[in-house]
Protein backbone atom coordinates (compact mmCIF):
# COMPACT_ATOMS: atom_id res chain seq x y z
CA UNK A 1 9.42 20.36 -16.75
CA UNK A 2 11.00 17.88 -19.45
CA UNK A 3 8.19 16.63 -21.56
CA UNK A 4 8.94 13.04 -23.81
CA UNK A 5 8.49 9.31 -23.89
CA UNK A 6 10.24 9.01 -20.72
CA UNK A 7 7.98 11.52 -18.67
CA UNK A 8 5.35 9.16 -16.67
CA UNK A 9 2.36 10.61 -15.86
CA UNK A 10 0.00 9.61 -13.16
CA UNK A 11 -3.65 10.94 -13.50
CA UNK A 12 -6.66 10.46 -11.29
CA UNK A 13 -9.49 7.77 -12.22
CA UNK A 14 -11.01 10.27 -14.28
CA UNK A 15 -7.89 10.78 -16.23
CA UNK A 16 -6.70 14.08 -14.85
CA UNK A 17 -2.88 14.28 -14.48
CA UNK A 18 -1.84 14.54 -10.80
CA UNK A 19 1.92 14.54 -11.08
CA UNK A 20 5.13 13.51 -13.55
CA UNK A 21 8.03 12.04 -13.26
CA UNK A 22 10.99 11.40 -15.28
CA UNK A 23 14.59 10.51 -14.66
CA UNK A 24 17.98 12.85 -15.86
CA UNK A 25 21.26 11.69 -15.76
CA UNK A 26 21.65 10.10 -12.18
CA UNK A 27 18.49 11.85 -10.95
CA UNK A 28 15.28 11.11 -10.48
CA UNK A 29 12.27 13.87 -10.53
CA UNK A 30 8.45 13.53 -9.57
CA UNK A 31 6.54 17.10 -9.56
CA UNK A 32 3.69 18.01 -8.40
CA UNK A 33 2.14 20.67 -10.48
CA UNK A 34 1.20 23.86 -8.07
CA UNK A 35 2.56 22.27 -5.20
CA UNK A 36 6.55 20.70 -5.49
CA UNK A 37 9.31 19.21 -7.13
CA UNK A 38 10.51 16.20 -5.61
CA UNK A 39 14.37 14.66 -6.64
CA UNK A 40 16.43 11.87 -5.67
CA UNK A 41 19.17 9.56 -6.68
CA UNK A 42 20.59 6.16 -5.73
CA UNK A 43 23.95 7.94 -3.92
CA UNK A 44 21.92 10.65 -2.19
CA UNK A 45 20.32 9.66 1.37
CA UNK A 46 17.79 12.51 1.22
CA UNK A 47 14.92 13.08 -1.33
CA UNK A 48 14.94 16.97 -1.85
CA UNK A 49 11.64 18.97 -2.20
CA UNK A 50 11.55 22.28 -4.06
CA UNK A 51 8.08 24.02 -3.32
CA UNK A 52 6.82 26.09 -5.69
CA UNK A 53 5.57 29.48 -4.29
CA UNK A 54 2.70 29.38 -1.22
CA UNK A 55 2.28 25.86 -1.27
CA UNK A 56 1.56 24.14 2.08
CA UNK A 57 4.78 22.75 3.86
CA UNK A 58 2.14 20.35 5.47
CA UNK A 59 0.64 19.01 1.98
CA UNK A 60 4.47 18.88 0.49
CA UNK A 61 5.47 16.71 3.38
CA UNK A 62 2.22 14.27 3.34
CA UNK A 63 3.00 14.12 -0.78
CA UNK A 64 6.35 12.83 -0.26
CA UNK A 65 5.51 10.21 2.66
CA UNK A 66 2.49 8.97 1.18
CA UNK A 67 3.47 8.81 -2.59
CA UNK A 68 7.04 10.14 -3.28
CA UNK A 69 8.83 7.84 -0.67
CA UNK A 70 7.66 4.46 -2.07
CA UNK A 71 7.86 5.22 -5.45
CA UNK A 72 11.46 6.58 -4.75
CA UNK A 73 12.50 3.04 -3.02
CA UNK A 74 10.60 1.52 -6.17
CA UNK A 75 12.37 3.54 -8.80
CA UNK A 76 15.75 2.79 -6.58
CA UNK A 77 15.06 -1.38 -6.43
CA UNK A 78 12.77 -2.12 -4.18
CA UNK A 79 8.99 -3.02 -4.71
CA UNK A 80 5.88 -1.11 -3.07
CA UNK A 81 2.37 -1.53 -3.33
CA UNK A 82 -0.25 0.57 -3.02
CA UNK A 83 -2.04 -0.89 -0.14
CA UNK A 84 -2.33 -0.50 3.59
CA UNK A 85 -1.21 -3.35 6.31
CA UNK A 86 -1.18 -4.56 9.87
CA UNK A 87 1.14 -6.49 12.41
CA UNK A 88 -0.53 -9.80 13.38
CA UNK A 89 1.93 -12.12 15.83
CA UNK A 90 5.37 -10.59 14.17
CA UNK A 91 4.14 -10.70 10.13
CA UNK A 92 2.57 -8.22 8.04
CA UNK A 93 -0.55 -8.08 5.90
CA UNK A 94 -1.26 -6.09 3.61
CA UNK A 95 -4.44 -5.03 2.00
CA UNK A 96 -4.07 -3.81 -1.53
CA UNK A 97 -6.67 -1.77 -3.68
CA UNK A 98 -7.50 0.66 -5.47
CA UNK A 99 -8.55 4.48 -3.79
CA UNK A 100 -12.00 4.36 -2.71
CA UNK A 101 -12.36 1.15 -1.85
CA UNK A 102 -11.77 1.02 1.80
CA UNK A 103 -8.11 -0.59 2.52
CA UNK A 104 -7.74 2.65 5.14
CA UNK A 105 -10.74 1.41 6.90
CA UNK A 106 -10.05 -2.38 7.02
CA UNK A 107 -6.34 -1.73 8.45
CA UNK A 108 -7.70 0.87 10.88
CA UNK A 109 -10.83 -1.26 12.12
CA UNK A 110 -8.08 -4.17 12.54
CA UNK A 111 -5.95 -1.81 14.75
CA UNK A 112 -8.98 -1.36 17.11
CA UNK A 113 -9.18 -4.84 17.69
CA UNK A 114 -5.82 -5.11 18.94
CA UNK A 115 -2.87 -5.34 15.76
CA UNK A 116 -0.83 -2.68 15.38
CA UNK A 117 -1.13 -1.34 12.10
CA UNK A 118 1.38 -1.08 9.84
CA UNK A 119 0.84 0.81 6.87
CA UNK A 120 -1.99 3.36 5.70
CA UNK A 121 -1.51 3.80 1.66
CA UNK A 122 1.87 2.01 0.49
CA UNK A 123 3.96 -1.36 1.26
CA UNK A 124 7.22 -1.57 0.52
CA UNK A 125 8.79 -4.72 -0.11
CA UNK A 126 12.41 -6.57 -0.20
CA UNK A 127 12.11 -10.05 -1.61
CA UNK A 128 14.83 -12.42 -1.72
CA UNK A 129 16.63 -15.67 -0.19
CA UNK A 130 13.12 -17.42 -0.68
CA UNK A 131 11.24 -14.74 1.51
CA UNK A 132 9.41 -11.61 1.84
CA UNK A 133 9.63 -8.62 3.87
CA UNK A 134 8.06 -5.27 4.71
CA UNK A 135 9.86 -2.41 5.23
CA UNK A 136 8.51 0.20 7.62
CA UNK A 137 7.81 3.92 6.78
CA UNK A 138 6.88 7.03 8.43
CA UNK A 139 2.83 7.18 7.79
CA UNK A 140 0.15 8.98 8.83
CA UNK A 141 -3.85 7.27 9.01
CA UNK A 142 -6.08 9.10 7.08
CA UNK A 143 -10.21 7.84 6.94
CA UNK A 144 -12.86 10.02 4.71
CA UNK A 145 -15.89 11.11 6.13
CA UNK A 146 -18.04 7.83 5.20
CA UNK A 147 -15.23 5.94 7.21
CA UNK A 148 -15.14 8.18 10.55
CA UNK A 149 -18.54 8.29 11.31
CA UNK A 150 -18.28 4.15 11.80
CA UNK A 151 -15.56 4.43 14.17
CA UNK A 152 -17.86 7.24 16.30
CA UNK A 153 -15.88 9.73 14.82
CA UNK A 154 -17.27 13.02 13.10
CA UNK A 155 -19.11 11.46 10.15
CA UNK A 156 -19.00 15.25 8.41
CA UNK A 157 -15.12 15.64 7.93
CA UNK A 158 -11.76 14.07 7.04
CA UNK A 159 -9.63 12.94 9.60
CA UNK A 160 -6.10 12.76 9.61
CA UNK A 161 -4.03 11.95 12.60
CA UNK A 162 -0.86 10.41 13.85
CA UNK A 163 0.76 6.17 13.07
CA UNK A 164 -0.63 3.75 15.15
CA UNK A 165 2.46 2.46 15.52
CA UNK A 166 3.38 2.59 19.24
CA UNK A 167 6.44 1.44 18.82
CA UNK A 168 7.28 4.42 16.73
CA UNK A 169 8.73 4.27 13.34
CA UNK A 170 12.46 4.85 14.12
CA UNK A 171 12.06 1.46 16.19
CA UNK A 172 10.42 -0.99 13.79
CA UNK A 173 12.55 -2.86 11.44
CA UNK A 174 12.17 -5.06 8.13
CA UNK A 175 9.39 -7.70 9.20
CA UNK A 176 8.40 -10.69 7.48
CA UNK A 177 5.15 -10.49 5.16
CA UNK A 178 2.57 -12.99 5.63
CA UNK A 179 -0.62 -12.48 3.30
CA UNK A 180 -1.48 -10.10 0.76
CA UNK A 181 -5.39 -9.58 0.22
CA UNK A 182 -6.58 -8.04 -2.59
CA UNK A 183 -9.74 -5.77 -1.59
CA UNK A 184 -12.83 -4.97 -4.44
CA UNK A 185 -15.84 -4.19 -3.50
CA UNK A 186 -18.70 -6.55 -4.36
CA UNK A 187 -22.89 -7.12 -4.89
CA UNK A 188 -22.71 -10.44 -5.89
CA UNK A 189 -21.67 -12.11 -2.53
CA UNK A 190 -23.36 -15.04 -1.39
CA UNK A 191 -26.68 -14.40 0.26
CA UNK A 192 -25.43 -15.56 3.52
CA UNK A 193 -22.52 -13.42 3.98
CA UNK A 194 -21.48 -9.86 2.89
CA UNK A 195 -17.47 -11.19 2.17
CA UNK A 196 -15.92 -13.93 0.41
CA UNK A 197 -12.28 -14.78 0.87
CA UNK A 198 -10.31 -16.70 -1.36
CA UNK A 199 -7.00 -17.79 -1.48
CA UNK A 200 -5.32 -17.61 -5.19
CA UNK A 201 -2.65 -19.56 -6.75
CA UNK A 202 0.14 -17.54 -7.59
CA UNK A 203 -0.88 -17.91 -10.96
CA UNK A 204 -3.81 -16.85 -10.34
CA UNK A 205 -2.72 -14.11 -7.97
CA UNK A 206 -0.26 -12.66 -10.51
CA UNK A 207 -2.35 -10.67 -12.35
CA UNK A 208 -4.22 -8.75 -9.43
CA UNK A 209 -0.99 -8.28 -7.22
CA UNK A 210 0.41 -6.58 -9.97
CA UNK A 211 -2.05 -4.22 -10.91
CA UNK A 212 -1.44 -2.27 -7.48
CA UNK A 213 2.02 -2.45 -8.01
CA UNK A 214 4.03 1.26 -8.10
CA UNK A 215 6.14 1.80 -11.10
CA UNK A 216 7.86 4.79 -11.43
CA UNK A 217 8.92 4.43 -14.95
CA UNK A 218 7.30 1.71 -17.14
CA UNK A 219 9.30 2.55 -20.53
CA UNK A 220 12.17 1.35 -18.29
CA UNK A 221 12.31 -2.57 -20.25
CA UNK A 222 14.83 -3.26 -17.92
CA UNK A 223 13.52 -2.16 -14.49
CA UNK A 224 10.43 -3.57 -15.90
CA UNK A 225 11.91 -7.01 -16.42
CA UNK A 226 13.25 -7.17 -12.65
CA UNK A 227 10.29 -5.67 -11.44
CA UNK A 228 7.96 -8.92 -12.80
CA UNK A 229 10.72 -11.42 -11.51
CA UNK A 230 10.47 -9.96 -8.46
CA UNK A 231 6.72 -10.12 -8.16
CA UNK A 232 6.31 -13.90 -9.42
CA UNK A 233 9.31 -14.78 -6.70
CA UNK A 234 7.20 -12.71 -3.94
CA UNK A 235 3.78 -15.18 -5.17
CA UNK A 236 6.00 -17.97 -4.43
CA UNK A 237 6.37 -17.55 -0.81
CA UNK A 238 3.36 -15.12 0.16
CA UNK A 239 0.06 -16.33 0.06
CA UNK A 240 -2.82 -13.96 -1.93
CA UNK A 241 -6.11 -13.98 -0.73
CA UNK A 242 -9.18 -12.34 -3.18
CA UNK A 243 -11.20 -10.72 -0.59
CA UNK A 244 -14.91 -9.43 -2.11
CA UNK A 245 -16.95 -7.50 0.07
CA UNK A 246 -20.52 -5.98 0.10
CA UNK A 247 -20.24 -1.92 0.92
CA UNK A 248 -22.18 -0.68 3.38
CA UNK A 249 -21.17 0.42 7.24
CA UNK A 250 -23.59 -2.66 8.66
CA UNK A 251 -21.56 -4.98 6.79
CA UNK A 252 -18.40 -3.97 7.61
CA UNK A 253 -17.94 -5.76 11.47
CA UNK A 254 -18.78 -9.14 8.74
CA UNK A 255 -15.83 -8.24 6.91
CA UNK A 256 -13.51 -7.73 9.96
CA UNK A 257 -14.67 -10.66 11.45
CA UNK A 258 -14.30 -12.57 8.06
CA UNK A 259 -10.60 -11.63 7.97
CA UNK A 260 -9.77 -12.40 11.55
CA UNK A 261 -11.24 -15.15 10.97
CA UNK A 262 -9.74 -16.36 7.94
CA UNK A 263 -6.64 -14.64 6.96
CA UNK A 264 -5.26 -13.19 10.63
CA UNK A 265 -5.87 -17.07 11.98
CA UNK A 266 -3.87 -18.40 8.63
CA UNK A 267 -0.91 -16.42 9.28
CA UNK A 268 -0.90 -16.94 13.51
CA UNK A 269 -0.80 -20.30 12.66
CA UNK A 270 2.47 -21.86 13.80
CA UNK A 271 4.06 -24.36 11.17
CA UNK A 272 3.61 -27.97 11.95
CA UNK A 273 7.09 -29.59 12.94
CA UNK A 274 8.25 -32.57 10.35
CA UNK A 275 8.37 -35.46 12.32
């Protein structure tokens, strides 16, 4: 493995590093140490995994849907966040944050109450022509032990299991996105509720959008550059909502309420005609 300037490395919260990545010639790389090498290039259609010895095919394939595949289309133009989403009446939201906070659990308690979900752990986005829109991936719905037990699942264990999406993915195409929330969890809520929901100016949204943004290689000035214009034209059409919420499983029907409520009606809303 190449090691440099140019060699990103993402580590875990505690500052462990999980995987690199780095780009040679025409290709780009992102390994896995123990587990795979992962390459692609703009004028390939396939990303190409290269297991190293014994490792699980299942864990090489979740690796590359769940973190390779965005921050291929990232690397390659597009924009993805990390963040989950739903379907509400034809537009996507999405629910950015950072691991642990519960952006699984909010787009998976939204599915049982009727929208399809979307997205379980990365949005990717094509902005242009004075709109926004979410491209679908393959995805799988994953909830930790503290999440399943709310949803009368077994509390003791991880679950995995198949999309929501009942359309399935081959059928879903680019669809417009509505709202981005931006998840943290919270003590200081008001007294009377466990959530508070704000909607941010896009200055104000700038900031916090684009610290859940996927970047494959920051040294990259000039994928850099196009990466920020892209973000402050996406603020100019999508709305950003700071959403704080009290943990805890008794608050969490509050919270799902809170966003029906609040962001879900704001983006069913049909525009009022000019006269």
């Amino acid at each position: 493995m190449p090691t440099g300037p140019r060699v990103h490395v993402w580590r875990t919260e505690a500052g462990s590093a999980i995987a690199y990545g780095w780009q040679q010639n025409a290709w780009y790389f992102m390994h896995w140490p123990g587990l795979c090498t992962y390459r692609f290039a703009s004028d390939d259609p396939h990303i190409t995994a290269f297991p190293d010895a014994g490792a699980s095919r299942a864990l090489v394939y979740d690796v590359y849907r769940r973190s390779v595949l965005p921050m291929a289309l990232q690397a390659l133009g597009s924009e993805a966040l990390h963040a989950s989403a739903i379907q509400a009446d034809g537009r996507v939201i999405a629910f950015a944050a950072v691991s642990h906070t519960g952006k699984s659990t909010v787009a998976y308690g939204l599915s049982r109450r009727g929208y399809e979900q979307w997205a379980d752990d990365g949005v990717v986005l094509e902005v242009g022509g004075g709109r926004a829109l979410a491209v679908p991936l393959p995805f799988d719905v994953r909830l930790r032990p503290e999440s399943s037990g709310m949803f009368g699942l077994d509390g003791s264990r991880f679950h995995q299991f198949p999309s929501m999406d009942a359309k399935g993915g081959s059928e879903r195409k680019p669809t417009t996105l509505g709202a981005i929330c931006v998840l943290s969890r919270s003590t200081e809520c008001s007294s009377g509720s466990p959530v508070t929901i704000e909607r941010l100016e896009p200055a104000q949204a700038f900031s916090p959008v684009l610290s859940h943004a996927h970047e494959f290689d920051p040294s990259n000035l000039d994928r850099r550059r196009r990466m920020l214009q892209t973000y402050l034209e996406l603020l100019d059409v999508v709305p950003v909502y700071d959403v704080r919420f009290r943990p805890g499983v008794e608050h969490f029907p509050r919270v799902l309420d809170a966003l029906v409520a609040d962001v879900v009606a704001q983006v069913c809303r049909p525009a009022l005609s000019m006269a």
